[in-house]
N, C-alpha and C. Protein backbone atom coordinates (compact mmCIF):
# COMPACT_ATOMS: atom_id res chain seq x y z
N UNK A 1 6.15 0.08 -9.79
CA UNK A 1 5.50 0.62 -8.60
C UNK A 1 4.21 1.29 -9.03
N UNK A 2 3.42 1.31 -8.37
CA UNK A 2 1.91 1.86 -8.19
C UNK A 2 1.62 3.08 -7.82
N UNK A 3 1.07 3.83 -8.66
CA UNK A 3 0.91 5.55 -8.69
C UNK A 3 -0.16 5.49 -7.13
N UNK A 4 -0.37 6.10 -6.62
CA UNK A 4 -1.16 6.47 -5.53
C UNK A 4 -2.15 6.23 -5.95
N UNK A 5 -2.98 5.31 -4.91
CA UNK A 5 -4.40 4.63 -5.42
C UNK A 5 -4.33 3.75 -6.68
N UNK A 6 -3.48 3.35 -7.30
CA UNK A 6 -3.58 2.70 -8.01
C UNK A 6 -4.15 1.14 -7.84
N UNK A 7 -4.53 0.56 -8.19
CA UNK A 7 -4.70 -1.12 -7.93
C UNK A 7 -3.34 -2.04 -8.52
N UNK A 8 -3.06 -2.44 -6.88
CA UNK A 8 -2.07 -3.56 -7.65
C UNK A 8 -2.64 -4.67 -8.03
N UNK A 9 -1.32 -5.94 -8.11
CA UNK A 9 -1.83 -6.90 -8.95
C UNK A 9 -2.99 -8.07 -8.10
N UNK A 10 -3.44 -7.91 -6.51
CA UNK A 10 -4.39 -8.46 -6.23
C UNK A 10 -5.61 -7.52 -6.18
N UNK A 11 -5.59 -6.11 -6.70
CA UNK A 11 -6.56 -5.22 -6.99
C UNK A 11 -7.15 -4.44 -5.22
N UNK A 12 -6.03 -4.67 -4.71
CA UNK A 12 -5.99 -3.96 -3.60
C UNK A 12 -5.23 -2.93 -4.05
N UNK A 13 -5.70 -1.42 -4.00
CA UNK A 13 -5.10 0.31 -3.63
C UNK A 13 -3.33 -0.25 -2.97
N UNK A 14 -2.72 0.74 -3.97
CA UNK A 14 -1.53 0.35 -2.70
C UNK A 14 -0.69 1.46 -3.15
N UNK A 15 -0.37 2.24 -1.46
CA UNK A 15 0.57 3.75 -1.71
C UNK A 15 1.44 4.08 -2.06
N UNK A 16 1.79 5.02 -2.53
CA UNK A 16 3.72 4.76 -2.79
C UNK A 16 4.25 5.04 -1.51
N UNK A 17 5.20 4.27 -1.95
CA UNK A 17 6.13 4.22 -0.73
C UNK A 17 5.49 3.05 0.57
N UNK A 18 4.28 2.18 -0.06
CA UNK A 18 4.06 1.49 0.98
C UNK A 18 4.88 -0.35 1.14
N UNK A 19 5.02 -0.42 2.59
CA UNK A 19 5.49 -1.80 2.39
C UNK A 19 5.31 -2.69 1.55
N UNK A 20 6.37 -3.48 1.04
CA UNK A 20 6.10 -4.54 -0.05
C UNK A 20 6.14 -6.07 0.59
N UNK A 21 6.20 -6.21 1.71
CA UNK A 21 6.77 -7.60 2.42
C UNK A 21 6.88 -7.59 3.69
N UNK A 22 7.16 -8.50 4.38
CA UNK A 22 7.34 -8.75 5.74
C UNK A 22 8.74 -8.93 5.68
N UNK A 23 10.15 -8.24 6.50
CA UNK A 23 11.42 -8.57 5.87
C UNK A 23 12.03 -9.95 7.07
N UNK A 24 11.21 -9.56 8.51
CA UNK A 24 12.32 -10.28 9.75
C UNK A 24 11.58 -9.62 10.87
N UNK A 25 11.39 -9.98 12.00
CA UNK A 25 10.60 -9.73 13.13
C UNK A 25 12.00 -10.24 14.12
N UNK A 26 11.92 -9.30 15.65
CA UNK A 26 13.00 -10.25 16.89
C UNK A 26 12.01 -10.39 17.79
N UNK A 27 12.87 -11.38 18.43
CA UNK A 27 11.90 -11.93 19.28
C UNK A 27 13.11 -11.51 20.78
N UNK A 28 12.52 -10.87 21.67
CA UNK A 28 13.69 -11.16 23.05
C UNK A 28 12.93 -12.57 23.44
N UNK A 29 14.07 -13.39 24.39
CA UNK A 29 13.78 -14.71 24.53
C UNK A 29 14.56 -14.73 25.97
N UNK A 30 14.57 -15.56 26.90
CA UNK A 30 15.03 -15.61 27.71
C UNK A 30 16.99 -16.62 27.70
N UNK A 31 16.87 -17.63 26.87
CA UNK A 31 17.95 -18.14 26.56
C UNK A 31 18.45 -17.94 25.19
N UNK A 32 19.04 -17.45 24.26
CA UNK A 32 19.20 -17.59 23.22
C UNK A 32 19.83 -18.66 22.55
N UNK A 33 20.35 -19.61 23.24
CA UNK A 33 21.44 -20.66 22.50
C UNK A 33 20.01 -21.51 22.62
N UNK A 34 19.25 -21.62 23.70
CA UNK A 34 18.03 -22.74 23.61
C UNK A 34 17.13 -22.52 22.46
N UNK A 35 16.70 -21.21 22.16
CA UNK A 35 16.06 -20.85 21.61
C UNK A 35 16.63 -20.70 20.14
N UNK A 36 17.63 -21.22 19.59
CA UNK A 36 18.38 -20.91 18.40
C UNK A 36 18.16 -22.68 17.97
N UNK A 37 18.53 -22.74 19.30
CA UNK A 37 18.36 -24.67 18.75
C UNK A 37 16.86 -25.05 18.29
N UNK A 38 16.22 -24.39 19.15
CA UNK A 38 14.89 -24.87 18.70
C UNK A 38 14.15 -24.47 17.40
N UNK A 39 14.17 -23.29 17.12
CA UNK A 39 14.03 -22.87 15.68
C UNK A 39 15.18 -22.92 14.28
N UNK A 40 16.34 -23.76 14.57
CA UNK A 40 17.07 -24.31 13.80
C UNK A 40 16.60 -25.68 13.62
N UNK A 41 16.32 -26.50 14.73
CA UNK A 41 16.52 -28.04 14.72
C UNK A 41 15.05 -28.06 15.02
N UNK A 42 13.86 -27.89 15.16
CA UNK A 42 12.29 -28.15 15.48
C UNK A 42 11.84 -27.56 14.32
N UNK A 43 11.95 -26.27 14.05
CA UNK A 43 11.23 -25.24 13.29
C UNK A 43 11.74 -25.57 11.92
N UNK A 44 13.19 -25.63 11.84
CA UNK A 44 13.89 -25.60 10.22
C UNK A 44 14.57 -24.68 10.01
N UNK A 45 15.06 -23.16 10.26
CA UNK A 45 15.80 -22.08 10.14
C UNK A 45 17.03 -22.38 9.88
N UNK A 46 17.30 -21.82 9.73
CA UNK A 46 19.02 -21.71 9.09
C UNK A 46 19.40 -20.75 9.71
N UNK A 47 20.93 -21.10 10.60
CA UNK A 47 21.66 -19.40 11.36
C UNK A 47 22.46 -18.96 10.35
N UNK A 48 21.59 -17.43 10.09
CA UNK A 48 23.15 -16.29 9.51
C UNK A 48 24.11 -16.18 10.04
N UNK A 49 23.43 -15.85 11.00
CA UNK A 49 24.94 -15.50 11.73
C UNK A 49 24.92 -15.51 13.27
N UNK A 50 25.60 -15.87 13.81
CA UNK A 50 25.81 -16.22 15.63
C UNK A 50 26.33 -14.65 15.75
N UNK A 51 25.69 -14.18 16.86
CA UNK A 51 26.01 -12.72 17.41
C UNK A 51 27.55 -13.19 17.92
N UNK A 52 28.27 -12.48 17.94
CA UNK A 52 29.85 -12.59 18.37
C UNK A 52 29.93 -12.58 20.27
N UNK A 53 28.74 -12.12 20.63
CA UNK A 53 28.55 -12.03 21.69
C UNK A 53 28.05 -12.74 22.71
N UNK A 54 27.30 -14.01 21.91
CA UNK A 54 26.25 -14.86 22.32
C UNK A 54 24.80 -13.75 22.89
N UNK A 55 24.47 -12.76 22.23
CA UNK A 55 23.33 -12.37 22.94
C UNK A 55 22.51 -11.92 21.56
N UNK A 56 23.27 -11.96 20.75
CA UNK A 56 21.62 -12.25 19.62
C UNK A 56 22.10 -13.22 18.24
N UNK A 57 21.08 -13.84 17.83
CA UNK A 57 21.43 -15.26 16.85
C UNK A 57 20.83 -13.97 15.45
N UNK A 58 21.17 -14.55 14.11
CA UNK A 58 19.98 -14.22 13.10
C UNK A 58 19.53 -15.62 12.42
N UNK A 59 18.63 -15.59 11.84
CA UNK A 59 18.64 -16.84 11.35
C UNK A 59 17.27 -16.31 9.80
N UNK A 60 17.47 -17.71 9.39
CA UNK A 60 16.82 -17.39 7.90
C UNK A 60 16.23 -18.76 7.35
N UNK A 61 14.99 -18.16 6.72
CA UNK A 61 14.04 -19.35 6.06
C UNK A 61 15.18 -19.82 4.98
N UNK A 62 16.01 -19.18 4.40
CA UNK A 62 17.45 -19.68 2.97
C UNK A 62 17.27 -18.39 2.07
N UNK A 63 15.69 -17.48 1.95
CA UNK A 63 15.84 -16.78 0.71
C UNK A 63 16.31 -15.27 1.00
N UNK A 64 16.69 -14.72 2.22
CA UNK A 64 16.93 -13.41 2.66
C UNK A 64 18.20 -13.32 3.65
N UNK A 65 18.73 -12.36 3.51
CA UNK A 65 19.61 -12.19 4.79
C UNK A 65 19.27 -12.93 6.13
N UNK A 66 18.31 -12.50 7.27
CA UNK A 66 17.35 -13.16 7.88
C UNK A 66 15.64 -12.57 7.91
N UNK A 67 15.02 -13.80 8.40
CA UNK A 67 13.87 -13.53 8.77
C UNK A 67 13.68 -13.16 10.43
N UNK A 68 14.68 -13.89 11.38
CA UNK A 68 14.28 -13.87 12.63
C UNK A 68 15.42 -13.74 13.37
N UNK A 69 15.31 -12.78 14.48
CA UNK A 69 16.70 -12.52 14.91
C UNK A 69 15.99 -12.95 16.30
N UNK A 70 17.20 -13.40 17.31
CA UNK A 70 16.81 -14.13 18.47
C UNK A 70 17.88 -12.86 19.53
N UNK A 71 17.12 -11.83 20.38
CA UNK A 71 17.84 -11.27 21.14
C UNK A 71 17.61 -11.83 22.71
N UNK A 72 18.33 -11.77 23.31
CA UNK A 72 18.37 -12.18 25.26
C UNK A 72 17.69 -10.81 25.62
N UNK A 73 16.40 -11.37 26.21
CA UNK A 73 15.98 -10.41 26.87
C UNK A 73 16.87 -9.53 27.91
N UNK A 74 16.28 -8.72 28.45
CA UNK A 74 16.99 -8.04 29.56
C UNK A 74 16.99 -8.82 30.44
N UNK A 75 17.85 -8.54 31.49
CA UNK A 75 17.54 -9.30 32.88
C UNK A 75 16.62 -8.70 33.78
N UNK A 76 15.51 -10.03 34.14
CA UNK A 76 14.27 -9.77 35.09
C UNK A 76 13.14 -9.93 34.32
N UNK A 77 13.23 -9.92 32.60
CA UNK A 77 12.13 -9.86 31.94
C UNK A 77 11.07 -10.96 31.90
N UNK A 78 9.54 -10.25 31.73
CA UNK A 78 8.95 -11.17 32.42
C UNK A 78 7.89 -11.61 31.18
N UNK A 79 7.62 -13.29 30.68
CA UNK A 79 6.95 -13.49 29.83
C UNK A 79 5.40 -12.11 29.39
N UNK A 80 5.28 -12.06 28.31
CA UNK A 80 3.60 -10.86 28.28
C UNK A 80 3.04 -12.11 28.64
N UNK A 81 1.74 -11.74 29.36
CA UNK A 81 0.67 -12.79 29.37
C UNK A 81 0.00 -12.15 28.25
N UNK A 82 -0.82 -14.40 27.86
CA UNK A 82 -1.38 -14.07 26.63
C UNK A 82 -2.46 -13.50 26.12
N UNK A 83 -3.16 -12.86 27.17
CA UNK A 83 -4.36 -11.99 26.80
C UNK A 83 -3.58 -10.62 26.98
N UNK A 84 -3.42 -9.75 25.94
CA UNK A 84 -2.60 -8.48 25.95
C UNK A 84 -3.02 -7.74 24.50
N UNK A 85 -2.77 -7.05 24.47
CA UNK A 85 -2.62 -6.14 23.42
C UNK A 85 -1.34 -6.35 22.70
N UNK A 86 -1.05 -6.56 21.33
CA UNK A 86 0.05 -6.67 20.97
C UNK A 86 0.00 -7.49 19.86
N UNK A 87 1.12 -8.14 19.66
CA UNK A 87 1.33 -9.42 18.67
C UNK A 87 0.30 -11.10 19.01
N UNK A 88 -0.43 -10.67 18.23
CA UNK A 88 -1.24 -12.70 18.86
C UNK A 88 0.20 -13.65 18.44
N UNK A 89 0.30 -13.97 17.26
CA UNK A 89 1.88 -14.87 16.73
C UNK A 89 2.05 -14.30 15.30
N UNK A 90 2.87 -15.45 15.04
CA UNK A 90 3.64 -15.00 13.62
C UNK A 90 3.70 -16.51 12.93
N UNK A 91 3.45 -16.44 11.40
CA UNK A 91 3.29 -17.72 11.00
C UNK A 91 4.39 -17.69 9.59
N UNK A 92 4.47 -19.03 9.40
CA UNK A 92 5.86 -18.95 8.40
C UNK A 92 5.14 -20.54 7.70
N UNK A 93 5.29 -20.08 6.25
CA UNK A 93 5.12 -20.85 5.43
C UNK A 93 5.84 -22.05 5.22
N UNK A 94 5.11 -23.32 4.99
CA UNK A 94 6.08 -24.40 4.30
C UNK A 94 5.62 -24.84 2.91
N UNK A 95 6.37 -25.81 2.46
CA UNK A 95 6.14 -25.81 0.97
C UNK A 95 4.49 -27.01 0.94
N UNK A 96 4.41 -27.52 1.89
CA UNK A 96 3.61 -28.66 1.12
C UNK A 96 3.44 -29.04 2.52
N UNK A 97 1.98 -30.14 2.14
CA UNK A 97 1.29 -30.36 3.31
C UNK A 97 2.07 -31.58 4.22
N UNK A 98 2.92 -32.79 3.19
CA UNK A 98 4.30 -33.49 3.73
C UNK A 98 4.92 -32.85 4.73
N UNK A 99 5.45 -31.23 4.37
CA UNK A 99 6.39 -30.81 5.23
C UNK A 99 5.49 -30.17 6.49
N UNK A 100 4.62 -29.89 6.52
CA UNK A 100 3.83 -29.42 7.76
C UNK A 100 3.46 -30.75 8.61
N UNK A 101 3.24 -32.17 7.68
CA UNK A 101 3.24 -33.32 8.63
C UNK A 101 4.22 -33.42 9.50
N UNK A 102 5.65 -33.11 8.39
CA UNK A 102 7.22 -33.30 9.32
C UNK A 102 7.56 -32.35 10.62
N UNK A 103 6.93 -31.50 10.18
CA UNK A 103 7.44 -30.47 11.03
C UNK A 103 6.43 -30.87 12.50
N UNK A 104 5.56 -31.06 12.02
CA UNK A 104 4.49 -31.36 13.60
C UNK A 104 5.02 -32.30 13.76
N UNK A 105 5.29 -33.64 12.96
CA UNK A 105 6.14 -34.68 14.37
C UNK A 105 7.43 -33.84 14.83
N UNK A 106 8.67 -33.39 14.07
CA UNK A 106 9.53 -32.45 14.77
C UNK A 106 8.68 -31.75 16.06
N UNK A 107 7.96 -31.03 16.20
CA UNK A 107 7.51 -30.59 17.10
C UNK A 107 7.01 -31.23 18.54
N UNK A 108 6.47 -32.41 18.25
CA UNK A 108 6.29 -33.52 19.35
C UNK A 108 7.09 -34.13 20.06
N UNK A 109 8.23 -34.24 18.61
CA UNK A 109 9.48 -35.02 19.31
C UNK A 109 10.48 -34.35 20.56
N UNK A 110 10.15 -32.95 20.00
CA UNK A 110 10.71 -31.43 20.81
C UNK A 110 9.80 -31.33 22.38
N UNK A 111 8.70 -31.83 22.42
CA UNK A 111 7.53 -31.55 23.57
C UNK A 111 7.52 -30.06 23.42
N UNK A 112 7.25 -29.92 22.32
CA UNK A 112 6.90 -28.60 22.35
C UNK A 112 5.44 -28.43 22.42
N UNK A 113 4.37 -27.30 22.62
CA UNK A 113 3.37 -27.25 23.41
C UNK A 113 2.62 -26.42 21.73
N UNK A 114 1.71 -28.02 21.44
CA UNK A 114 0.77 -27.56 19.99
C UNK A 114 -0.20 -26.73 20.56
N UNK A 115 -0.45 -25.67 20.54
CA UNK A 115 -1.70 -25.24 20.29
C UNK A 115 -3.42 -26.24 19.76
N UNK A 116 -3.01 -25.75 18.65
CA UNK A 116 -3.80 -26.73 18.12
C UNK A 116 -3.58 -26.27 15.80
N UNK A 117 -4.44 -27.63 15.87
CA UNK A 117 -4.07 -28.08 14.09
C UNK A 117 -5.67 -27.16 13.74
N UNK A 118 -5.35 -26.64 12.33
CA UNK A 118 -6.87 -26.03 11.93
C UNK A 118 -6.63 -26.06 10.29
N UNK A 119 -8.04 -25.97 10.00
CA UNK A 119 -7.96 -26.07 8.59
C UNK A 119 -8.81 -24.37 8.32
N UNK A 120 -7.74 -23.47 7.70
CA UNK A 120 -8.37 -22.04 7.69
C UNK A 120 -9.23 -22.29 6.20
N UNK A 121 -9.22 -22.83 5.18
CA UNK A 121 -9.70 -23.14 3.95
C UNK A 121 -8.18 -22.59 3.44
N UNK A 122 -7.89 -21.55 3.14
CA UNK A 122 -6.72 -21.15 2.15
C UNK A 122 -5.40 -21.48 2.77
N UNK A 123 -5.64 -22.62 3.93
CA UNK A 123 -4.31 -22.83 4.67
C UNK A 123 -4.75 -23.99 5.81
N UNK A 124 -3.55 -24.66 5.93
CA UNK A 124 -3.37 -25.74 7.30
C UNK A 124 -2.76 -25.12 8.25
N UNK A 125 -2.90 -25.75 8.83
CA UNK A 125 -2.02 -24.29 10.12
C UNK A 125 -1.86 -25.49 11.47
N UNK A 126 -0.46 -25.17 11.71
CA UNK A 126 -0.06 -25.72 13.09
C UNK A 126 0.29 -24.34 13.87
N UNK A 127 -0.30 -24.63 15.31
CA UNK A 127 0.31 -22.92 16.21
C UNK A 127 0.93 -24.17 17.54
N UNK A 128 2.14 -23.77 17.37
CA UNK A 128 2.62 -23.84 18.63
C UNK A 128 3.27 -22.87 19.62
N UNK A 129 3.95 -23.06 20.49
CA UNK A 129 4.62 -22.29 21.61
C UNK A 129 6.40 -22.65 21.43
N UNK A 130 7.13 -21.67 21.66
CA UNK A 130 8.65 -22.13 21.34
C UNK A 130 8.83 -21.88 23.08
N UNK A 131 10.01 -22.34 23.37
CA UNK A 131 10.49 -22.26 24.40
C UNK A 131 10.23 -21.43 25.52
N UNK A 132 9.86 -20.11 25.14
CA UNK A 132 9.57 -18.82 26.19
C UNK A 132 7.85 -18.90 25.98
N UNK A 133 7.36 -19.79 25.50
CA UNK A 133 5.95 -19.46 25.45
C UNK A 133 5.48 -19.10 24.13
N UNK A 134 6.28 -18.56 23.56
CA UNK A 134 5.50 -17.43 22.31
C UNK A 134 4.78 -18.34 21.08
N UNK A 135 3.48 -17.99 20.57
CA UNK A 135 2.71 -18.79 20.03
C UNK A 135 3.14 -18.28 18.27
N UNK A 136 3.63 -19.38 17.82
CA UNK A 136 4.09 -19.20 16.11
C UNK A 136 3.11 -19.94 15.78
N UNK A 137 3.53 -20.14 14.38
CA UNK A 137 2.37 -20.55 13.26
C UNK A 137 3.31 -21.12 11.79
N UNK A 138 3.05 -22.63 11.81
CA UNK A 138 3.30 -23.09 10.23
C UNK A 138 2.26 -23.62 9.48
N UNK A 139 2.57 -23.02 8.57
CA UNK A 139 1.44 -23.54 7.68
C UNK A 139 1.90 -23.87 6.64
N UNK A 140 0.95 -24.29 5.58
CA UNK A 140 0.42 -24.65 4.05
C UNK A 140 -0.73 -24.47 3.12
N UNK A 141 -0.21 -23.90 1.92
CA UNK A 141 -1.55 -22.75 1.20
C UNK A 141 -2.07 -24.26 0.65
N UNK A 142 -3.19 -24.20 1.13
CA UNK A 142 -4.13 -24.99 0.05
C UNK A 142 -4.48 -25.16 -1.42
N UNK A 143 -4.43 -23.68 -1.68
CA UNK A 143 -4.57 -23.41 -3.21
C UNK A 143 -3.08 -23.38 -3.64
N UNK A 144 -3.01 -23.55 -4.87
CA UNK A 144 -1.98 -23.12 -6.19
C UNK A 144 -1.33 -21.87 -5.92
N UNK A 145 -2.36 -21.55 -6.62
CA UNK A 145 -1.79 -19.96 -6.46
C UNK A 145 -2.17 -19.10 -5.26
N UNK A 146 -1.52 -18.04 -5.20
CA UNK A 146 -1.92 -17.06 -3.97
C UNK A 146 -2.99 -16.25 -4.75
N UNK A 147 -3.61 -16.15 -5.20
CA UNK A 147 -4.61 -15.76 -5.82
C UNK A 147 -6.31 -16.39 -5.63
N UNK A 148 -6.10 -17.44 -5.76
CA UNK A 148 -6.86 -18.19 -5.27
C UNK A 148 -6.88 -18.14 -3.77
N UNK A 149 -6.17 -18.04 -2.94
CA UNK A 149 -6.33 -18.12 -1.45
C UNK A 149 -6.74 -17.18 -0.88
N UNK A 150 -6.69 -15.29 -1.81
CA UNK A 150 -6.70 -14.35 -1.64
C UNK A 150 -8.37 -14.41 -1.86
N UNK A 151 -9.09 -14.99 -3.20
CA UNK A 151 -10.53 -15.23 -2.89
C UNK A 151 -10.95 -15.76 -2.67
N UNK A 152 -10.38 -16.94 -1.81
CA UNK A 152 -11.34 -17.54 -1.05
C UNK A 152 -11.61 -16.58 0.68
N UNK A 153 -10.12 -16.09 1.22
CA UNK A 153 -9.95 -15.06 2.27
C UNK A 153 -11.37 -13.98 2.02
N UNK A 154 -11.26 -13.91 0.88
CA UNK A 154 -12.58 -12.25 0.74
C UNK A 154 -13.96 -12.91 0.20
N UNK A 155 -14.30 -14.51 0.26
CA UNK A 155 -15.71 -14.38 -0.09
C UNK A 155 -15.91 -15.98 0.76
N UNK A 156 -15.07 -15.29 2.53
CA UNK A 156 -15.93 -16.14 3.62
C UNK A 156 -16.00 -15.78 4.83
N UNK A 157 -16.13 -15.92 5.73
CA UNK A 157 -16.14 -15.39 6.71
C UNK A 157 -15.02 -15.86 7.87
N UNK A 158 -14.51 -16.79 7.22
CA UNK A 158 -13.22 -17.45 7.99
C UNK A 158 -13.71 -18.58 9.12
N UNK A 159 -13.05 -19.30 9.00
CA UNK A 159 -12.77 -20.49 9.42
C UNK A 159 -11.79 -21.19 10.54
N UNK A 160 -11.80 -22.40 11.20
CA UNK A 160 -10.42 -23.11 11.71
C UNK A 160 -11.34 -23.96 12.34
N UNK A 161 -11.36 -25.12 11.57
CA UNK A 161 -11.80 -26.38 11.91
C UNK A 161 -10.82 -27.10 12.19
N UNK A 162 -10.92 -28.26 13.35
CA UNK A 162 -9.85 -29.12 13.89
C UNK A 162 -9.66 -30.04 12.79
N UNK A 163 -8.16 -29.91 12.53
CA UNK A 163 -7.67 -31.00 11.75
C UNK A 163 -6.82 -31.98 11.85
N UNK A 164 -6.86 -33.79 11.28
CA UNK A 164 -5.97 -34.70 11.66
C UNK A 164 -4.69 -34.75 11.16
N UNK A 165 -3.91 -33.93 11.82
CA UNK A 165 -2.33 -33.59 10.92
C UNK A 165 -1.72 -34.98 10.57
N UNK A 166 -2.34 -36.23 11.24
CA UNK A 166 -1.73 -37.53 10.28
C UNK A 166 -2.62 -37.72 9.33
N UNK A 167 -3.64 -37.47 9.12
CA UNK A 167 -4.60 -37.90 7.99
C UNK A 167 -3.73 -37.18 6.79
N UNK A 168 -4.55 -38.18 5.64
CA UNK A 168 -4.53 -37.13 4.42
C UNK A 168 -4.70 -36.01 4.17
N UNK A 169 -4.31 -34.79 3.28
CA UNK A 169 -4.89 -33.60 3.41
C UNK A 169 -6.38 -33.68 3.32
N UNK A 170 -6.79 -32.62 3.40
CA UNK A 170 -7.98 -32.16 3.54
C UNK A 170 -8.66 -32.05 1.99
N UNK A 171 -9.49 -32.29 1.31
CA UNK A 171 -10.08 -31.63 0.16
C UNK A 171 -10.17 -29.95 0.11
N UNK A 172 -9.75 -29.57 -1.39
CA UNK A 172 -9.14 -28.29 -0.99
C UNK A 172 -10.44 -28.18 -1.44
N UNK A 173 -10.94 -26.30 -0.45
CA UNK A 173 -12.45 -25.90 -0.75
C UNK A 173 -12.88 -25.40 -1.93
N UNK A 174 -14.23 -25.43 -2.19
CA UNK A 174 -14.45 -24.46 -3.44
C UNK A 174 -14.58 -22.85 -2.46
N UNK A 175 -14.43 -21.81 -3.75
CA UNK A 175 -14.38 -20.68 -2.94
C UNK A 175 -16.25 -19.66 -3.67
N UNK A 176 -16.71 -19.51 -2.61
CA UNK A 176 -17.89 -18.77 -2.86
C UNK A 176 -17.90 -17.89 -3.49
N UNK A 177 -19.30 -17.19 -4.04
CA UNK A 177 -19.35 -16.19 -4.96
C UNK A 177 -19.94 -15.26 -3.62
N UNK A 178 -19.15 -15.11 -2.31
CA UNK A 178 -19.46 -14.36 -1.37
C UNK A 178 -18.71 -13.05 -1.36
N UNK A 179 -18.93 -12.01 -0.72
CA UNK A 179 -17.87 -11.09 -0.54
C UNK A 179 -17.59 -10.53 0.82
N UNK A 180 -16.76 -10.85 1.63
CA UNK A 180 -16.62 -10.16 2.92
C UNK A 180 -15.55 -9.30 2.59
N UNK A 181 -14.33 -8.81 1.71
CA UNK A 181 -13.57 -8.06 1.25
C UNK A 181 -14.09 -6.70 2.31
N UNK A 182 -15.47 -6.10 2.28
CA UNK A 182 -15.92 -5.01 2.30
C UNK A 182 -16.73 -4.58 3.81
N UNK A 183 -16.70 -3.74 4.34
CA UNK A 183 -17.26 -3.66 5.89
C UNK A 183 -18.63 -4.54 5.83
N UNK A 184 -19.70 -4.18 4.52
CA UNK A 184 -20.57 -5.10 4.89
C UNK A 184 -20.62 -6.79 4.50
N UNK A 185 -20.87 -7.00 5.21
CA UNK A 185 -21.19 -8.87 5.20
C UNK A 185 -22.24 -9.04 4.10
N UNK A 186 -22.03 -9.90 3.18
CA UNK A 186 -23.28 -10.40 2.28
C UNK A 186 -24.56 -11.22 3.07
């Protein structure tokens, strides 16, 4: 662990006692058995565990207890509209740009509602909508390492060009000797 102010290992300051990870996010949903199917059988998840109750699922990418717990909204609850304050989505990694092909036909086959395909440079990115609306995100790191994706993120100004999720990947970018890391812009 990292003394206060210290630089960790991407040379970002990091506090003690500050978060190390993202562990699991819930989502209230309006059906939960629909919504369990769809991020089991569209998305890929794995269920921990079925609530005994039928009113909340957990489920898991394979490497944690869970990542995503599926609760039944209250009754009467009413979708957020998507201009709000709040959560824009949530995005979940896949291994390789193959499995982000698979998963977008899974997704078609589902009529589930693409957003749209983008090429961020340090990532491919599919955003769709699950059942209640809510806009997720799969992707694929372009680079090797997360290190590399981390400077290309801090020396551009960011990106999301439309991309042909049947084409070949994309040529992965070179990363600039730019720095946006810092309030000012180069």
């Amino acid at each position: 662990m990292n003394a206060p102010g210290e630089a960790g290992v991407t040379g970002v300051s990091r506090l003690q006692g500050a978060p190390r990870e993202i562990g699991h996010f819930v989502l209230n949903v309006s059906d939960v058995a629909r919504s369990t199917a769809f991020y089991r059988d569209v998305v890929g998840f794995q269920v921990a565990r079925y609530g005994p109750d039928g009113k909340r699922n957990f489920l898991t990418c394979g490497v944690m207890h869970h990542n995503l717990a599926l609760f039944k909204a209250p009754e009467g609850a009413e979708p957020l509209p998507k201009k709000r304050i709040g959560l824009n989505h949530f995005a979940f990694k896949v291994e390789s740009y193959a499995a982000l092909q698979e998963a977008h036909q899974r997704l078609q086959a589902a009529n589930a509602v693409i957003e749209r395909v983008v090429d961020h440079g340090m990532t491919l990115s599919v955003y769709f909508q699950d059942p209640d609306g809510i806009t997720m995100e799969l992707f694929h790191d372009t680079f090797d390492h997360y290190s590399e994706g981390l400077a290309f993120m801090k020396a551009t100004p960011g990106q999301a060009k439309p991309v042909d999720i049947n084409a070949a990947a994309p040529t992965r970018p070179a990363i600039p000797q730019t720095d946006f890391s810092h309030g000012n812009n180069p």
